[in-house]
PDB file of N, CA and C in Angstrom:
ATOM      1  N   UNK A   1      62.061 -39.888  39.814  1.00  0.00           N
ATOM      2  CA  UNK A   1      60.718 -39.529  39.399  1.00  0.00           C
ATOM      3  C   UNK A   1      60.715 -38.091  38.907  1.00  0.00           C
ATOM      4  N   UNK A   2      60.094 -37.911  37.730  1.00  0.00           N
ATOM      5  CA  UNK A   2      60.030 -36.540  36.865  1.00  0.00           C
ATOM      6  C   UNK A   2      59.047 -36.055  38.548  1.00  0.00           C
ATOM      7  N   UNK A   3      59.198 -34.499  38.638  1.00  0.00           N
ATOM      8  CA  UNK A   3      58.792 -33.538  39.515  1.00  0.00           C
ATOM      9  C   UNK A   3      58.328 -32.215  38.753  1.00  0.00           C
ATOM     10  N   UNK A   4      57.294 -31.686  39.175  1.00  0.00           N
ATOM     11  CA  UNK A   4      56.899 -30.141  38.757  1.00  0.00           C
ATOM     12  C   UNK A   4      57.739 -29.291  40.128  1.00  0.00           C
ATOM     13  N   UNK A   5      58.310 -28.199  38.797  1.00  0.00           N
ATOM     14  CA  UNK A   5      58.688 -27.120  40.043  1.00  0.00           C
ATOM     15  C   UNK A   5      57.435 -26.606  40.954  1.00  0.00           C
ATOM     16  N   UNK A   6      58.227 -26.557  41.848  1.00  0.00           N
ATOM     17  CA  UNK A   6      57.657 -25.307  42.795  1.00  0.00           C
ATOM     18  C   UNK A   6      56.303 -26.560  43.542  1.00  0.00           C
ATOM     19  N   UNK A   7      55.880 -27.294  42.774  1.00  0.00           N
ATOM     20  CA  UNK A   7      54.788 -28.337  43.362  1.00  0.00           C
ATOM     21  C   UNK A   7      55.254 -29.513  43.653  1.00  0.00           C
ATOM     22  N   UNK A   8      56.748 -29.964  43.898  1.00  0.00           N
ATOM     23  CA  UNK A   8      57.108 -31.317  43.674  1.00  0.00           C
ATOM     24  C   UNK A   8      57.405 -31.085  45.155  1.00  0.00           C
ATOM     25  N   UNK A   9      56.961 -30.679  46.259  1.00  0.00           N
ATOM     26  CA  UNK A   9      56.838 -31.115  47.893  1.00  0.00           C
ATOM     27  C   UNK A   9      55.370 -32.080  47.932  1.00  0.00           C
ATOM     28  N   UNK A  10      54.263 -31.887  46.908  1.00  0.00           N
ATOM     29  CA  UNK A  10      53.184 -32.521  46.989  1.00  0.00           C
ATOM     30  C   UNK A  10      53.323 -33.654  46.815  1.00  0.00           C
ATOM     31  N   UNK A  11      54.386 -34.210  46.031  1.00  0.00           N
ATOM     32  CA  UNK A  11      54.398 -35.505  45.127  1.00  0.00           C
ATOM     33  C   UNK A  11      55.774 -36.116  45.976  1.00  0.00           C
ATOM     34  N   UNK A  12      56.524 -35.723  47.531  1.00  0.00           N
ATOM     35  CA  UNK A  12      56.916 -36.210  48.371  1.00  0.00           C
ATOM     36  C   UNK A  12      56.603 -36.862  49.487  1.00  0.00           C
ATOM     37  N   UNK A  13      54.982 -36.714  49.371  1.00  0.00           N
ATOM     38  CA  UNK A  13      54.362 -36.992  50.569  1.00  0.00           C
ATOM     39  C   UNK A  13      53.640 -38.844  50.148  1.00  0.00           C
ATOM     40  N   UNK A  14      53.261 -39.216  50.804  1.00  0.00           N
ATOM     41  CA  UNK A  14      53.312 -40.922  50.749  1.00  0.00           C
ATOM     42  C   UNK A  14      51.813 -40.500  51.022  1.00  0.00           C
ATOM     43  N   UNK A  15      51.073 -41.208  49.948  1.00  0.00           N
ATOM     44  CA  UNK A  15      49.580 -41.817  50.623  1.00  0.00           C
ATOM     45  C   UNK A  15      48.611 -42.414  49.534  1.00  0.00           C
ATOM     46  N   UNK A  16      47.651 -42.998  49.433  1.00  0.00           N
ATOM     47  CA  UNK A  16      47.144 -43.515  48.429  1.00  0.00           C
ATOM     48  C   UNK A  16      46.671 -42.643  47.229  1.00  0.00           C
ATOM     49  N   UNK A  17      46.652 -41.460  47.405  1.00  0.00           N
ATOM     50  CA  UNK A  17      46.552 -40.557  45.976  1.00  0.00           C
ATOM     51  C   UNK A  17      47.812 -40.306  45.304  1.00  0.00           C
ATOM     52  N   UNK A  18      49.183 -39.766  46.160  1.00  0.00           N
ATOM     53  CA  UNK A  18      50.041 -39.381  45.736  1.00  0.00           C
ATOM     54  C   UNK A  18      50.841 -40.528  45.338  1.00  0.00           C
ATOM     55  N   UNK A  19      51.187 -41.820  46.151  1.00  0.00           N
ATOM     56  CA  UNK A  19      51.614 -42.852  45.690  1.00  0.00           C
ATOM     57  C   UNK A  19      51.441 -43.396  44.144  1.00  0.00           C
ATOM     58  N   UNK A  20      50.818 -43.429  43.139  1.00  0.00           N
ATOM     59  CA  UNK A  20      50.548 -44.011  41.924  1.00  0.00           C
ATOM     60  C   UNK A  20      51.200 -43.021  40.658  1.00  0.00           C
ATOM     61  N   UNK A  21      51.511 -41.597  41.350  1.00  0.00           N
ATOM     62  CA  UNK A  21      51.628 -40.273  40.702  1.00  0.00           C
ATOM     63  C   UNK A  21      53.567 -40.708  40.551  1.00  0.00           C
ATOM     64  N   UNK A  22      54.261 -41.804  41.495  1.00  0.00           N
ATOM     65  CA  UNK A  22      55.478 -41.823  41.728  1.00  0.00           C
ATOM     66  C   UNK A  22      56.106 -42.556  40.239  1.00  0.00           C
ATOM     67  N   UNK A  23      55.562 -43.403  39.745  1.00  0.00           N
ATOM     68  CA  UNK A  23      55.273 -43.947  38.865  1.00  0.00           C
ATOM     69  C   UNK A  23      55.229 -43.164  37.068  1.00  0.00           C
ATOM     70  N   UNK A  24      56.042 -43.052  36.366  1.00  0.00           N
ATOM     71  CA  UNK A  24      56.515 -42.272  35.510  1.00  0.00           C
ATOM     72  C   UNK A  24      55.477 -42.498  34.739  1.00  0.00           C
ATOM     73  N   UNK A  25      54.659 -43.596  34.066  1.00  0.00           N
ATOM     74  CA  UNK A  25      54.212 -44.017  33.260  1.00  0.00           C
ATOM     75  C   UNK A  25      52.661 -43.364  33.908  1.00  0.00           C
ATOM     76  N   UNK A  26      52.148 -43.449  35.330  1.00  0.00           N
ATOM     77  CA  UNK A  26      51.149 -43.085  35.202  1.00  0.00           C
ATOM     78  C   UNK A  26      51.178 -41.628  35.844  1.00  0.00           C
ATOM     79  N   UNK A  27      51.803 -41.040  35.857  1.00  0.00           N
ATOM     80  CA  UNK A  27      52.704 -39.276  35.852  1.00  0.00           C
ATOM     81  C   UNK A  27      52.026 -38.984  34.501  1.00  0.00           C
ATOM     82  N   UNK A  28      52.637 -39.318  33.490  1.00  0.00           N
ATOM     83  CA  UNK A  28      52.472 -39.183  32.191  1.00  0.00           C
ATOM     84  C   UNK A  28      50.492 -39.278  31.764  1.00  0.00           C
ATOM     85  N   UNK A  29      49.808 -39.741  32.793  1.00  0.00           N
ATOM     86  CA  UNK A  29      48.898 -39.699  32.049  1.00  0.00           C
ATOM     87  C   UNK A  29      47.664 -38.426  32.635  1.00  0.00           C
ATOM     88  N   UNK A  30      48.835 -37.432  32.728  1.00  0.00           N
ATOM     89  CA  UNK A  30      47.959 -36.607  32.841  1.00  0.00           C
ATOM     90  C   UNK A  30      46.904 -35.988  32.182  1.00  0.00           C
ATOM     91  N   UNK A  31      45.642 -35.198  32.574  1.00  0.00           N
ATOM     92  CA  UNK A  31      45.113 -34.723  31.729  1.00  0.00           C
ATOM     93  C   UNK A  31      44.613 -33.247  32.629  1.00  0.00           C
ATOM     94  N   UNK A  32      43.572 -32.617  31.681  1.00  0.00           N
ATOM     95  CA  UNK A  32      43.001 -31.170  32.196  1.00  0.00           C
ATOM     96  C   UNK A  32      41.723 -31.173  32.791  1.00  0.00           C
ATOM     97  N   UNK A  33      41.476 -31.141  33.889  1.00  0.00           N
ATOM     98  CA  UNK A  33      39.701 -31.225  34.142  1.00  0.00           C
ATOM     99  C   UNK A  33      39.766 -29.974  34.974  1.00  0.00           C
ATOM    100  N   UNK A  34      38.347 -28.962  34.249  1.00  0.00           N
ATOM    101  CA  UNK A  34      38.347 -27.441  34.397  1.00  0.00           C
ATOM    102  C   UNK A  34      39.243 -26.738  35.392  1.00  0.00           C
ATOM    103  N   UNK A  35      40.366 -27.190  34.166  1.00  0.00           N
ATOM    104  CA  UNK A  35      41.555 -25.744  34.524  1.00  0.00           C
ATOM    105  C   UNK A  35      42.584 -26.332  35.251  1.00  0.00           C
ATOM    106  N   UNK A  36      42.592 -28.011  35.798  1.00  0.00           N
ATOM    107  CA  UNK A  36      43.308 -28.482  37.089  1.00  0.00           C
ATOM    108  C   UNK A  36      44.171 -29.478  36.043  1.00  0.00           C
ATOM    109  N   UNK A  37      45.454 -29.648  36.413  1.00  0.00           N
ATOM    110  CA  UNK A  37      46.021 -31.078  36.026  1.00  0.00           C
ATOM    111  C   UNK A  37      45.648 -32.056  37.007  1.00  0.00           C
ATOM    112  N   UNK A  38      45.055 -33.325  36.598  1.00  0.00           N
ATOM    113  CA  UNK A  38      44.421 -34.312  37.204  1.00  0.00           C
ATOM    114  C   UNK A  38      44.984 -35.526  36.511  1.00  0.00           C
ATOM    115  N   UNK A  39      45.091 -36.783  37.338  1.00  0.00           N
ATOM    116  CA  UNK A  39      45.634 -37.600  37.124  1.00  0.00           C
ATOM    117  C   UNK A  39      44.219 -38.745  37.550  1.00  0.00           C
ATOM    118  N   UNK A  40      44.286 -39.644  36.429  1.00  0.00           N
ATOM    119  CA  UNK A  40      43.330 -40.598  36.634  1.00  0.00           C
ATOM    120  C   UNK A  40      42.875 -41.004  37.749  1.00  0.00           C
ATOM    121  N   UNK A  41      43.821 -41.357  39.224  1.00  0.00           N
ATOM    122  CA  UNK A  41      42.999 -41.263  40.301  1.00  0.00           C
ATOM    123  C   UNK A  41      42.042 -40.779  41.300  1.00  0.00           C
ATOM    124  N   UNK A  42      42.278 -39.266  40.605  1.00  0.00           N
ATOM    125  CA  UNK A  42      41.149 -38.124  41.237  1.00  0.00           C
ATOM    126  C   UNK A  42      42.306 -37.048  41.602  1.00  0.00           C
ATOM    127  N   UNK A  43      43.385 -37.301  41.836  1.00  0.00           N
ATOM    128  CA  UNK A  43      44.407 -36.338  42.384  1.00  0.00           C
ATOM    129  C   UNK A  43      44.686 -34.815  41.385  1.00  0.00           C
ATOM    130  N   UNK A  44      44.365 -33.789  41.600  1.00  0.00           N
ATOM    131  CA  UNK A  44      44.628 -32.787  41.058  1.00  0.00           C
ATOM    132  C   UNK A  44      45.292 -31.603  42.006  1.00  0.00           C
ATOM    133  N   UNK A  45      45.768 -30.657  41.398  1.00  0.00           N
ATOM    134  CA  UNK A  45      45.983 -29.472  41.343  1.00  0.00           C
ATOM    135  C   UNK A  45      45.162 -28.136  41.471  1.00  0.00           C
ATOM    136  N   UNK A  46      45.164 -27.531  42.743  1.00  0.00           N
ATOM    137  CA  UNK A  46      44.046 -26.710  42.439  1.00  0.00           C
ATOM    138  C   UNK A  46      44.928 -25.552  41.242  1.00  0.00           C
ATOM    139  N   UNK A  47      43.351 -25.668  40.166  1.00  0.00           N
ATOM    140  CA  UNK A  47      43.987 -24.753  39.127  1.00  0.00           C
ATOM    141  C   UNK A  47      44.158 -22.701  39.806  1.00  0.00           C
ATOM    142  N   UNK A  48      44.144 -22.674  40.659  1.00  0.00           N
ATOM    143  CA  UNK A  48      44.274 -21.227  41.345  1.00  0.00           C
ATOM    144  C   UNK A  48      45.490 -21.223  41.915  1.00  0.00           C
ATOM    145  N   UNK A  49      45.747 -21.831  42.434  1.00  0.00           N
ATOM    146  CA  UNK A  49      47.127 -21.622  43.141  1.00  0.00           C
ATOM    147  C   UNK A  49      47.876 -21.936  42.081  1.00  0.00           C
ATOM    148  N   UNK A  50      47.882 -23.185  41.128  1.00  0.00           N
ATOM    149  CA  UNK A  50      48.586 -23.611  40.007  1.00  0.00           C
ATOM    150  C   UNK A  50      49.412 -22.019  39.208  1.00  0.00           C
ATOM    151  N   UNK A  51      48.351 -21.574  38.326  1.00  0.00           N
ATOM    152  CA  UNK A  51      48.235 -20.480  37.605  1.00  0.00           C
ATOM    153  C   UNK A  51      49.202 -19.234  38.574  1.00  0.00           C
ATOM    154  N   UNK A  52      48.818 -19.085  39.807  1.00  0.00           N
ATOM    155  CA  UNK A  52      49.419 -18.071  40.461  1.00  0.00           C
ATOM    156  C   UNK A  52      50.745 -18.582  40.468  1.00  0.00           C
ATOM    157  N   UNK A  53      51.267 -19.171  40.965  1.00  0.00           N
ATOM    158  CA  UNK A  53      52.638 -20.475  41.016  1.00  0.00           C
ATOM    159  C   UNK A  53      53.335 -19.759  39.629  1.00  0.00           C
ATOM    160  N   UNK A  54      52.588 -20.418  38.906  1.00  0.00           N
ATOM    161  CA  UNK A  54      53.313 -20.341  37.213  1.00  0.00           C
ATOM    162  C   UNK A  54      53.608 -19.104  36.728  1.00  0.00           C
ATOM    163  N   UNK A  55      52.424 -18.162  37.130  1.00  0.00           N
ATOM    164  CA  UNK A  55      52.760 -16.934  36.513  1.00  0.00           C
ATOM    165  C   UNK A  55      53.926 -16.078  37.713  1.00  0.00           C
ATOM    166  N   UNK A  56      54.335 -16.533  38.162  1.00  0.00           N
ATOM    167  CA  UNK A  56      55.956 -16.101  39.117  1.00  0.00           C
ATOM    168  C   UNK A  56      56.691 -16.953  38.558  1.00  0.00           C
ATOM    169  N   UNK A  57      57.796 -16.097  37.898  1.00  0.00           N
ATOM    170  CA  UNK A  57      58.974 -16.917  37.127  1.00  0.00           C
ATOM    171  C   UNK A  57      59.898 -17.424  38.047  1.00  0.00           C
ATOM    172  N   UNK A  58      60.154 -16.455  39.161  1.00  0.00           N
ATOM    173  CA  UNK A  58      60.712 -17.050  39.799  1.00  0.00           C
ATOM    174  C   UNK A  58      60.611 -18.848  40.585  1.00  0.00           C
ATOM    175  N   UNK A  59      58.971 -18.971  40.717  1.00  0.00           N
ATOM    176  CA  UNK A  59      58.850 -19.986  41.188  1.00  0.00           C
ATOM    177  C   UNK A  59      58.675 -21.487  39.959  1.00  0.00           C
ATOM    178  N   UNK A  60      58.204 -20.846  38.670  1.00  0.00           N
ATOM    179  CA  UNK A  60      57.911 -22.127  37.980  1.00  0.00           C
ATOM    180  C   UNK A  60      59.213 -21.706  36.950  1.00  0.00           C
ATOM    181  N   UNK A  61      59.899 -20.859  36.827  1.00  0.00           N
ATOM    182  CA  UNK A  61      60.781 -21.143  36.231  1.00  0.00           C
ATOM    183  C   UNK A  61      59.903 -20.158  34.754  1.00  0.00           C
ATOM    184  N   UNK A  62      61.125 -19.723  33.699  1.00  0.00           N
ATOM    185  CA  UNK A  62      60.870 -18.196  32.593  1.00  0.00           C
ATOM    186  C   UNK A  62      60.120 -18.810  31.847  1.00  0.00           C
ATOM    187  N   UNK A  63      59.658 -20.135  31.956  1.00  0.00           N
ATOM    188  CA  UNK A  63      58.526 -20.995  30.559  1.00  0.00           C
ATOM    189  C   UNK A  63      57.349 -21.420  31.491  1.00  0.00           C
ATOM    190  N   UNK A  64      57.015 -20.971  32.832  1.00  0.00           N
ATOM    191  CA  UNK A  64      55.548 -21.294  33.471  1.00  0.00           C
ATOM    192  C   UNK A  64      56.482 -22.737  33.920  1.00  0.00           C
ATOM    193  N   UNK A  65      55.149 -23.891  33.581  1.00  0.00           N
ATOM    194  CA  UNK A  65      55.121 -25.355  34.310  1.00  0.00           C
ATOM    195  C   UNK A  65      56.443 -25.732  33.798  1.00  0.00           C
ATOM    196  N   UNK A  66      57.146 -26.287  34.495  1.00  0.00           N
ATOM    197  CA  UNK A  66      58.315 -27.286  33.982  1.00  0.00           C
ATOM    198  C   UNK A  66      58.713 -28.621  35.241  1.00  0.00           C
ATOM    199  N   UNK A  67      58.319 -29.498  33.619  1.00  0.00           N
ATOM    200  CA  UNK A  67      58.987 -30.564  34.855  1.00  0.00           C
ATOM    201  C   UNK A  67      60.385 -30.645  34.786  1.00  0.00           C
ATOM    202  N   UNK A  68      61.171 -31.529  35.528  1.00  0.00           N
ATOM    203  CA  UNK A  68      62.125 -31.200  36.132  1.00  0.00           C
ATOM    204  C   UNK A  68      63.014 -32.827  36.797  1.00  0.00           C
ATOM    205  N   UNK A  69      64.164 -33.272  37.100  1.00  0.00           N
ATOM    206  CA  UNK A  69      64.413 -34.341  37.323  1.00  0.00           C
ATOM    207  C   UNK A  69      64.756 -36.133  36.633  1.00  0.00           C
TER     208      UNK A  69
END
């Protein structure tokens, strides 16, 4: 399963939000709802911690978000 750095401990955990996210095809259907990556089931990202995450190279890696895997 494709993984985001630095956030792919979220997408290890088993439960009815994160479960459907395992799934490449509906991974892929991400979108943006104010400022968060959100995935059709309601599951998002808080966009604050996201942004902080990304802007440390060390943690998301010298291009911000990257997936990975």
């Amino acid at each position: 399963m494709p993984r985001i750095s630095y956030f792919s401990h979220l997408f290890e955990k088993d439960g009815p939000m994160v479960q459907p996210l395992k799934d490449p095809v509906f991974f892929a259907r991400v979108f943006i709802e104010e400022g968060a990556p959100t995935w059709p089931n309601g599951f998002d990202l808080d966009p604050i911690a996201f942004m902080y995450a990304c802007a440390m190279p060390a943690r998301c890696g010298r291009r911000g978000w990257q997936r990975s895997g």
